[in-house]
Protein backbone atom coordinates (compact mmCIF):
# COMPACT_ATOMS: atom_id res chain seq x y z
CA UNK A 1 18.92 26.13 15.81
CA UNK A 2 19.31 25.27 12.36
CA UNK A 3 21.14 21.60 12.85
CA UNK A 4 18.42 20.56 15.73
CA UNK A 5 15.38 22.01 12.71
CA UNK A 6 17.20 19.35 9.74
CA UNK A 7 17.94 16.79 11.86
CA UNK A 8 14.42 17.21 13.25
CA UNK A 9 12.97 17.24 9.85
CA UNK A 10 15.15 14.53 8.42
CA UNK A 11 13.88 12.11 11.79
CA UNK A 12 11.18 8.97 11.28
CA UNK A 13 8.75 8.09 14.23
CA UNK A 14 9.37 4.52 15.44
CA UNK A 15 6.53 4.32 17.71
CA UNK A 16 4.35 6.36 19.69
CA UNK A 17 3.21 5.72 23.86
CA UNK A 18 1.23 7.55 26.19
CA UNK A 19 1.85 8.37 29.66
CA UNK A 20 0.18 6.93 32.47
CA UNK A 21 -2.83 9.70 32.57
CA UNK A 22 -2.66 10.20 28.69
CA UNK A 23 -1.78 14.19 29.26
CA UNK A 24 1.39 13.46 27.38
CA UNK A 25 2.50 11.14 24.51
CA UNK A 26 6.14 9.88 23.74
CA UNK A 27 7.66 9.14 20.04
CA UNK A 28 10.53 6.84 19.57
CA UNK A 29 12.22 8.27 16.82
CA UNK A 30 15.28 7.01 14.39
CA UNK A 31 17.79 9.77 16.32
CA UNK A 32 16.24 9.68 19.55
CA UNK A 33 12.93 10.89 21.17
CA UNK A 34 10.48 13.44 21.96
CA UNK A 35 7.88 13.94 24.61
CA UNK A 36 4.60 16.33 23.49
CA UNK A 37 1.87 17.46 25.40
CA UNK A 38 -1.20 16.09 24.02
CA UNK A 39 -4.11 18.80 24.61
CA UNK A 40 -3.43 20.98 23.22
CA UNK A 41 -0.33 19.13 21.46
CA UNK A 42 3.14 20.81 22.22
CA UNK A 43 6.41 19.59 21.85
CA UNK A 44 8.15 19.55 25.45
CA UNK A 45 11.24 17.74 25.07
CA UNK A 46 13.53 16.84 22.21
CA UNK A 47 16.39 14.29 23.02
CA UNK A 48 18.46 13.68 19.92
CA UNK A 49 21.22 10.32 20.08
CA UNK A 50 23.00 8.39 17.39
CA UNK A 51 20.80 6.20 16.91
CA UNK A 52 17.29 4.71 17.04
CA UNK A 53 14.81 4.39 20.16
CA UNK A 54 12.07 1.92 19.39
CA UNK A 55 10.58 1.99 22.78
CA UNK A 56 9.49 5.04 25.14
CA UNK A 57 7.55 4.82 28.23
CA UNK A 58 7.34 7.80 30.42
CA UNK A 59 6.90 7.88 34.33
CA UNK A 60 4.02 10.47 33.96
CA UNK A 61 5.71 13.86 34.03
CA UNK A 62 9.10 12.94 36.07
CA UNK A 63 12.58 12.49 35.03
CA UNK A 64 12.26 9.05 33.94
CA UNK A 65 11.82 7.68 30.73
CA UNK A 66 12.71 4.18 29.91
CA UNK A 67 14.18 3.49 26.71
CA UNK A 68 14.95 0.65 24.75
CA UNK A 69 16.81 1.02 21.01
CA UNK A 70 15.39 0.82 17.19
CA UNK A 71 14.96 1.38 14.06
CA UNK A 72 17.75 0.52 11.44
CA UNK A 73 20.51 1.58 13.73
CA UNK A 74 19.38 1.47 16.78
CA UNK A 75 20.99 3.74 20.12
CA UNK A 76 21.58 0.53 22.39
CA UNK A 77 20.94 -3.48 21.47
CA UNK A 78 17.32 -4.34 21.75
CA UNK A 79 17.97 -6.47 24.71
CA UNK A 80 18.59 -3.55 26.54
CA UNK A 81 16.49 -1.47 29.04
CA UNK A 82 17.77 1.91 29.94
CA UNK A 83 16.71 4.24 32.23
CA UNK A 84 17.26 7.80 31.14
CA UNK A 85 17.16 10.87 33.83
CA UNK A 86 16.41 13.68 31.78
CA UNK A 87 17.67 16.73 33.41
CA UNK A 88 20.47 14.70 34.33
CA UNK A 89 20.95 13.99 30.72
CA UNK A 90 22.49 10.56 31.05
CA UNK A 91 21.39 6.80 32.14
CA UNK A 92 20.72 6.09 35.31
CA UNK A 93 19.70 2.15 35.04
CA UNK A 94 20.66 -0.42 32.41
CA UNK A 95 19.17 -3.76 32.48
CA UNK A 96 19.67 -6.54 29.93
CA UNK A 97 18.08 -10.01 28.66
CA UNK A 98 18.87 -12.58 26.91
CA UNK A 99 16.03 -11.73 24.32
CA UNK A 100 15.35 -8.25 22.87
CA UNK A 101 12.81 -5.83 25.21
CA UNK A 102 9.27 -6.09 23.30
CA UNK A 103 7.70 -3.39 25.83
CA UNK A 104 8.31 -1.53 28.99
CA UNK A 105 5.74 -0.52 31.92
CA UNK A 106 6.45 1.58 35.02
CA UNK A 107 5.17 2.76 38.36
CA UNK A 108 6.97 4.66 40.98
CA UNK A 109 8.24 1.83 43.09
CA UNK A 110 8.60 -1.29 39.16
CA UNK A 111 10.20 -1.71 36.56
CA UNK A 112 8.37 -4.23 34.17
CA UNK A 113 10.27 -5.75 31.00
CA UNK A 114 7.92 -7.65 28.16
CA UNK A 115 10.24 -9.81 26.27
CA UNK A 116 8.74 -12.79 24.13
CA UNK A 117 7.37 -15.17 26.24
CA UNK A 118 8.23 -13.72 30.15
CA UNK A 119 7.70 -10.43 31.82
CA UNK A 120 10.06 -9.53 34.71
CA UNK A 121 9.41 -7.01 37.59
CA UNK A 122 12.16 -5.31 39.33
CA UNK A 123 12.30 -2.66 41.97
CA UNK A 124 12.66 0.82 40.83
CA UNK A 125 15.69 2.05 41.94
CA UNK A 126 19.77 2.89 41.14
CA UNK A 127 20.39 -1.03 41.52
CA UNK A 128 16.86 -2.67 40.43
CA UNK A 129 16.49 -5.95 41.77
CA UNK A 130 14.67 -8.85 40.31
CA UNK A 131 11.38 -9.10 42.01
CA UNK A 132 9.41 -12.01 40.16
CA UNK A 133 9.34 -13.70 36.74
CA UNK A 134 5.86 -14.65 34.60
CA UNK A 135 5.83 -16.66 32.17
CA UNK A 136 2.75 -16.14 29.58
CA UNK A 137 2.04 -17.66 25.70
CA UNK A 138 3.76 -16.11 22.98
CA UNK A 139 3.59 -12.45 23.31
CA UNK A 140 5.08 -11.43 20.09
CA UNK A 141 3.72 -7.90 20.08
CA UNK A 142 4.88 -6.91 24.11
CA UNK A 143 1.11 -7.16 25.34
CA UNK A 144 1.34 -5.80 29.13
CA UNK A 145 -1.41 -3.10 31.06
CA UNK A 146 0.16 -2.04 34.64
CA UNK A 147 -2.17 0.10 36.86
CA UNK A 148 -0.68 3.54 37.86
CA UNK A 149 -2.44 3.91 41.00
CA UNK A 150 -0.81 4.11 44.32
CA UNK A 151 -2.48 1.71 46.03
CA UNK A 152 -3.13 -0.69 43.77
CA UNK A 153 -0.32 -2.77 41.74
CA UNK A 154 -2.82 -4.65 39.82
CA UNK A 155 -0.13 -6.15 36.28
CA UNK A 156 -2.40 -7.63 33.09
CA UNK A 157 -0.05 -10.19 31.26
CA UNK A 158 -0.91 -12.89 28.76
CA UNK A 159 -2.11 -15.99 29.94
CA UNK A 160 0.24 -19.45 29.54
CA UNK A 161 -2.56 -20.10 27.04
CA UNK A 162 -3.28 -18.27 23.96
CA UNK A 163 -7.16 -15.73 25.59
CA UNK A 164 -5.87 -15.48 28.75
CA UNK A 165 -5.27 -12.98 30.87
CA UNK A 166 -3.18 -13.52 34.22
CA UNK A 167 -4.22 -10.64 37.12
CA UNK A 168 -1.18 -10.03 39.53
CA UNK A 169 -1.28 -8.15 42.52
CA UNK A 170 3.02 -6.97 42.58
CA UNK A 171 2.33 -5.38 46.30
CA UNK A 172 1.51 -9.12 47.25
CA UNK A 173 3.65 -11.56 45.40
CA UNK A 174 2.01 -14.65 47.58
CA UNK A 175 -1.57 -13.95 45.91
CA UNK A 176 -1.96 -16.85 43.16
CA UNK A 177 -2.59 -14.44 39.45
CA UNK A 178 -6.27 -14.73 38.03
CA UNK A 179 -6.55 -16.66 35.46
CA UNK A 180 -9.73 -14.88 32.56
CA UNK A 181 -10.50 -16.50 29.66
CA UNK A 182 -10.92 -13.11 27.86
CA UNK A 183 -11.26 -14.38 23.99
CA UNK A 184 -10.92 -18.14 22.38
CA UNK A 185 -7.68 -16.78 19.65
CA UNK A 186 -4.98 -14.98 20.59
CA UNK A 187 -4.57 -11.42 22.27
CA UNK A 188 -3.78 -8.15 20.44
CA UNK A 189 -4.73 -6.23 23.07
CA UNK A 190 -4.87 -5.50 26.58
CA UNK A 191 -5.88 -1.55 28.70
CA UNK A 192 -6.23 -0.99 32.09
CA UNK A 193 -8.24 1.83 33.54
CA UNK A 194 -6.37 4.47 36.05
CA UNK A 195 -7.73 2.85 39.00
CA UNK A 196 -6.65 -0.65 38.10
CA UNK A 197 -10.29 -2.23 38.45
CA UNK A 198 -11.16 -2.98 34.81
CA UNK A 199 -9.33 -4.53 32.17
CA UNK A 200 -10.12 -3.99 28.54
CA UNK A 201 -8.99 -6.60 26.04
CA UNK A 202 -9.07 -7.58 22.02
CA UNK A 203 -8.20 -10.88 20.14
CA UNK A 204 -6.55 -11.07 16.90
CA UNK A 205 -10.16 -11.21 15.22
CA UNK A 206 -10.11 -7.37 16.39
CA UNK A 207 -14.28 -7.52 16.08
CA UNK A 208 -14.77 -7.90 19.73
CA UNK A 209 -13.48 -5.51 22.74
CA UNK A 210 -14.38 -6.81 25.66
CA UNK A 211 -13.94 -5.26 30.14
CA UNK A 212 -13.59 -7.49 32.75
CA UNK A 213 -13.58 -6.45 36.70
CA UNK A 214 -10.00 -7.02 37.86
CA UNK A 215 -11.06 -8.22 41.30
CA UNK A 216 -13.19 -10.93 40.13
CA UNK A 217 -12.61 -11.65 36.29
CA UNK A 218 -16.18 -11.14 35.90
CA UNK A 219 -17.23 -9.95 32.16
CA UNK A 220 -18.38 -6.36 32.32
CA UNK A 221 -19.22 -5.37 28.98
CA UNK A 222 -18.72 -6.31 25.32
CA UNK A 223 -18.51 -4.10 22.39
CA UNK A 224 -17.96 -4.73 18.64
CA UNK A 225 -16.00 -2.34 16.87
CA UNK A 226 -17.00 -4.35 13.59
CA UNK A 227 -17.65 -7.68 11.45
CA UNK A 228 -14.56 -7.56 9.49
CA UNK A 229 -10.95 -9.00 10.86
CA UNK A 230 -8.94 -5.57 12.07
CA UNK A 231 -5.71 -5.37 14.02
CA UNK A 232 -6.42 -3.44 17.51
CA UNK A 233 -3.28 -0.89 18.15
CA UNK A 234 -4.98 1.14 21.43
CA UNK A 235 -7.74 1.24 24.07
CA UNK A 236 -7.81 3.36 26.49
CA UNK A 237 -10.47 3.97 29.17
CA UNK A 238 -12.03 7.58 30.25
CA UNK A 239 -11.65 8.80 33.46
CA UNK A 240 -14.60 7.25 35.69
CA UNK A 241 -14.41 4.04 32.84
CA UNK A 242 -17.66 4.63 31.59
CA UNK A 243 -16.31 5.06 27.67
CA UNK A 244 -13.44 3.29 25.76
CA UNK A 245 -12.03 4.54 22.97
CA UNK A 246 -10.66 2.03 20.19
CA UNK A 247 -7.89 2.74 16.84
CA UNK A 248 -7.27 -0.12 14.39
CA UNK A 249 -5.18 -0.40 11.32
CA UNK A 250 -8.54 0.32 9.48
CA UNK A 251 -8.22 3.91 10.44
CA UNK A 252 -10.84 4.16 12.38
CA UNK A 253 -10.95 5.52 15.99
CA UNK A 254 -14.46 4.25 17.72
CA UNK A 255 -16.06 5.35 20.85
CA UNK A 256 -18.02 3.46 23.42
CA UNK A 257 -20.42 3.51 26.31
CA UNK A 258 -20.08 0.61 28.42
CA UNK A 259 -23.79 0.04 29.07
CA UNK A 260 -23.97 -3.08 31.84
CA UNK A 261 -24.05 -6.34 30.23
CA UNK A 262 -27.12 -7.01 31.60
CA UNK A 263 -29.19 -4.59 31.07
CA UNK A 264 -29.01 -5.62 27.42
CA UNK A 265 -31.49 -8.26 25.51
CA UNK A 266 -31.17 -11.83 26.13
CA UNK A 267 -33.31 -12.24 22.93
CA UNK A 268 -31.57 -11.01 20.21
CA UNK A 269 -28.89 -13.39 18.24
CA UNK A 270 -24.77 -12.08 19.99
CA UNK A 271 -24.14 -10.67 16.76
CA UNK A 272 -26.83 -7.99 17.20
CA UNK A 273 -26.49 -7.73 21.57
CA UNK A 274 -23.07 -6.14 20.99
CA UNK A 275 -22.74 -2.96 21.46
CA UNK A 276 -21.99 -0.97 18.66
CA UNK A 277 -19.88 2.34 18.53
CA UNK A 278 -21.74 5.59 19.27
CA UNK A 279 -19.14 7.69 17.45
CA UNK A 280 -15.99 7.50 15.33
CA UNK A 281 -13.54 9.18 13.27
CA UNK A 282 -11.12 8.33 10.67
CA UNK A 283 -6.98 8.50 10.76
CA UNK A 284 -4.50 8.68 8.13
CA UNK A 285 -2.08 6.22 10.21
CA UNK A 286 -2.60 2.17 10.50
CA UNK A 287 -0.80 2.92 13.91
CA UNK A 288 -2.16 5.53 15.48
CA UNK A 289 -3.01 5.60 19.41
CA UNK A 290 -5.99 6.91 20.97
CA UNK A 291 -7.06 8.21 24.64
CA UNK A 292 -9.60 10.56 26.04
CA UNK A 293 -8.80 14.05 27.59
CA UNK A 294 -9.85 15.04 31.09
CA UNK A 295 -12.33 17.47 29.09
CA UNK A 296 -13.53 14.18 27.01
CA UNK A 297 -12.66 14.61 23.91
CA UNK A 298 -11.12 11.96 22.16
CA UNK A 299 -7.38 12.46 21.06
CA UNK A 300 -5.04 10.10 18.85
CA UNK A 301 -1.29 10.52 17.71
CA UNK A 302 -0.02 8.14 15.11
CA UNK A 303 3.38 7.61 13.61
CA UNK A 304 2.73 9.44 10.46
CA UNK A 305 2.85 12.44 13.17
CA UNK A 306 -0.41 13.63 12.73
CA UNK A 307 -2.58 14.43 15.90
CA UNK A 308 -6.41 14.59 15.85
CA UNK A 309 -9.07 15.79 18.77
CA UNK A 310 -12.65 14.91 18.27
CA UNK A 311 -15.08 16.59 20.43
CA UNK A 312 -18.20 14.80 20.93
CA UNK A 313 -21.52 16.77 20.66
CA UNK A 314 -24.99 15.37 21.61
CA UNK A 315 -25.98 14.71 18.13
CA UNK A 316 -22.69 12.72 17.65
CA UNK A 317 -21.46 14.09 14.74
CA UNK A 318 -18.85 15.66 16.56
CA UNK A 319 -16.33 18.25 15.05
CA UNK A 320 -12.48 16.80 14.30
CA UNK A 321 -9.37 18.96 14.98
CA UNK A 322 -5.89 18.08 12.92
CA UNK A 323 -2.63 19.26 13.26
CA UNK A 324 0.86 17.59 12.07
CA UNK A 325 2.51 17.42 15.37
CA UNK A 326 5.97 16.29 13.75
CA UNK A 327 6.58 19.95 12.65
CA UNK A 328 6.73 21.11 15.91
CA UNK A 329 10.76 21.32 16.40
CA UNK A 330 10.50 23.86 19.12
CA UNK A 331 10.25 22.44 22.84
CA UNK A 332 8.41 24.55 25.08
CA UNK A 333 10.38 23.15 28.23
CA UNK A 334 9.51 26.00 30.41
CA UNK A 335 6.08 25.35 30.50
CA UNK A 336 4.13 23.61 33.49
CA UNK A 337 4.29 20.07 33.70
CA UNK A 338 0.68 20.01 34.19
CA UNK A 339 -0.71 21.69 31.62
CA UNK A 340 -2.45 18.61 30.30
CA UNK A 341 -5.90 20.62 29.15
């Protein structure tokens, strides 16, 4: 109708979030959200509040979606996690904190709230209770990677110092986290791959991306997306985690094969061992996210609600699909919840 088209138009993305397998991708927006399909991109749902969401994280395709408030005016306090059941149309949990909610993670059976310098897991359920607390370094940006796997639980937090990443196991609370000095500065980044065996992480720097094994905190691969300082926003693995995919605030989205570590020269100064990107392609959007489809093409949505899907070829040049996926007002709810592409 004509209200939900101007109030659509009028609306300003907050943030953007993919779903556990990347098939769909979630906008806070400053009068609620919306949840697209991301190949090819269609809006699906279109949930309009008073008010801001800063935060969405979807449970893939159920019900679910956490929520926590934004923008200038935002829906709820930003201490607040909420729990929204969709066809249900109302919330279902509400959990507060004494500090505002920097990011949200979920699996079927946790909850897992990011706030400054603790995450906290609770059960997933009408009355959530608190399973553990973690304390990590400053964690001003909500840094958190929680495999979606069913059998295996594996949580990426911050370290208590400023590199590390802490491994936990939440089906086995007893097992001690461990400790990987991923990079000497701070984190900006940290991915986990669908199966919850490899961790991919970036430092402030932003020149180095480097994938540990999970198990052992072994060093897998490194890869430089460049020389120059850049602020990492997204990496996200391919299905059987032999690419990444990388976005930055310099607009660049850059592919990767993670070739094994040692396969590489021994010889040859760091600088020049690093693997370099065997593709990229530029976005309009500092903040723009990035992921591959099952078909393995590269996709990224960024707040200036733009969408892009690169398909590789073997030359690598690649061709580069754009659409503007904000002026999509019309939610095509009926469709199946798989059609992912």
């Amino acid at each position: 109708d004509l209200r939900t088209n101007k109030m659509a138009a009028e609306a300003k993305i907050l943030s953007v979030s993919w779903n556990q397998d990347q098939g769909c991708f979630a906008c806070g927006m400053s009068n609620g959200f919306r949840i697209f399909n991301t190949d090819p991109v269609k809006l699906k749902r279109f949930r309009a509040f008073e008010g801001g969401i800063g935060l969405v994280e979807m449970l893939f395709r159920c019900n679910f979606v956490a929520l926590v408030g934004g923008g200038h005016e935002p829906k709820s306090p930003k201490n607040h996690l909420l729990v929204w059941e969709d066809q249900a149309k109302k919330c279902v949990i509400d959990l507060n904190f004494r500090n505002d909610v920097l990011a949200v993670r979920l699996r079927r059976d946790r909850i897992v709230a990011v706030l400054e310098a603790q995450v906290q897991v609770y059960t997933f359920m009408h009355s959530p209770q608190r399973l553990s607390i973690y304390d990590t370094a400053p964690n001003p940006r909500g840094l958190c990677a929680l495999s979606p796997h069913r059998t295996n639980a594996t949580l990426a937090l911050p370290g208590k110092e400023p590199g590390q990443v802490q491994l936990l196991d939440l089906s086995d609370a007893s097992r001690p986290p461990l400790i990987v000095p991923a990079h000497e500065t701070a984190l900006a980044c940290i991915a986990i791959n669908n199966e919850g065996t490899r961790i991919a992480t970036a430092s402030e720097k932003g020149t180095l991306v480097r994938v540990f094994d999970c198990a052992t905190g072994k060093k897998l691969h490194e890869v430089r997306r460049g020389s120059d300082k850049a602020r990492i926003n997204c990496i996200n693995f391919n299905a059987d985690s032999t690419m990444i995919c990388v976005s930055s605030d310099k607009g660049t989205v850059h592919v990767f094969d993670l070739v094994e570590e040692d396969k590489r020269s021994s010889i040859v100064p760091k600088y020049f061992s690093s693997q370099w990107s065997f593709a990229k392609f530029t976005v309009a959007a500092p903040d723009t996210i990035c992921a591959f489809t099952s078909s393995g093409a590269v996709v990224a949505a960024g707040t200036d609600g733009m969408w892009y899907r690169f398909e590789m070829s073997k030359d690598h040049a690649g061709t580069l699909e754009t659409k503007r996926f904000l002026d999509d007002t019309s939610p095509d709810e009926t469709a199946s919840a798989a059609d992912d592409g």
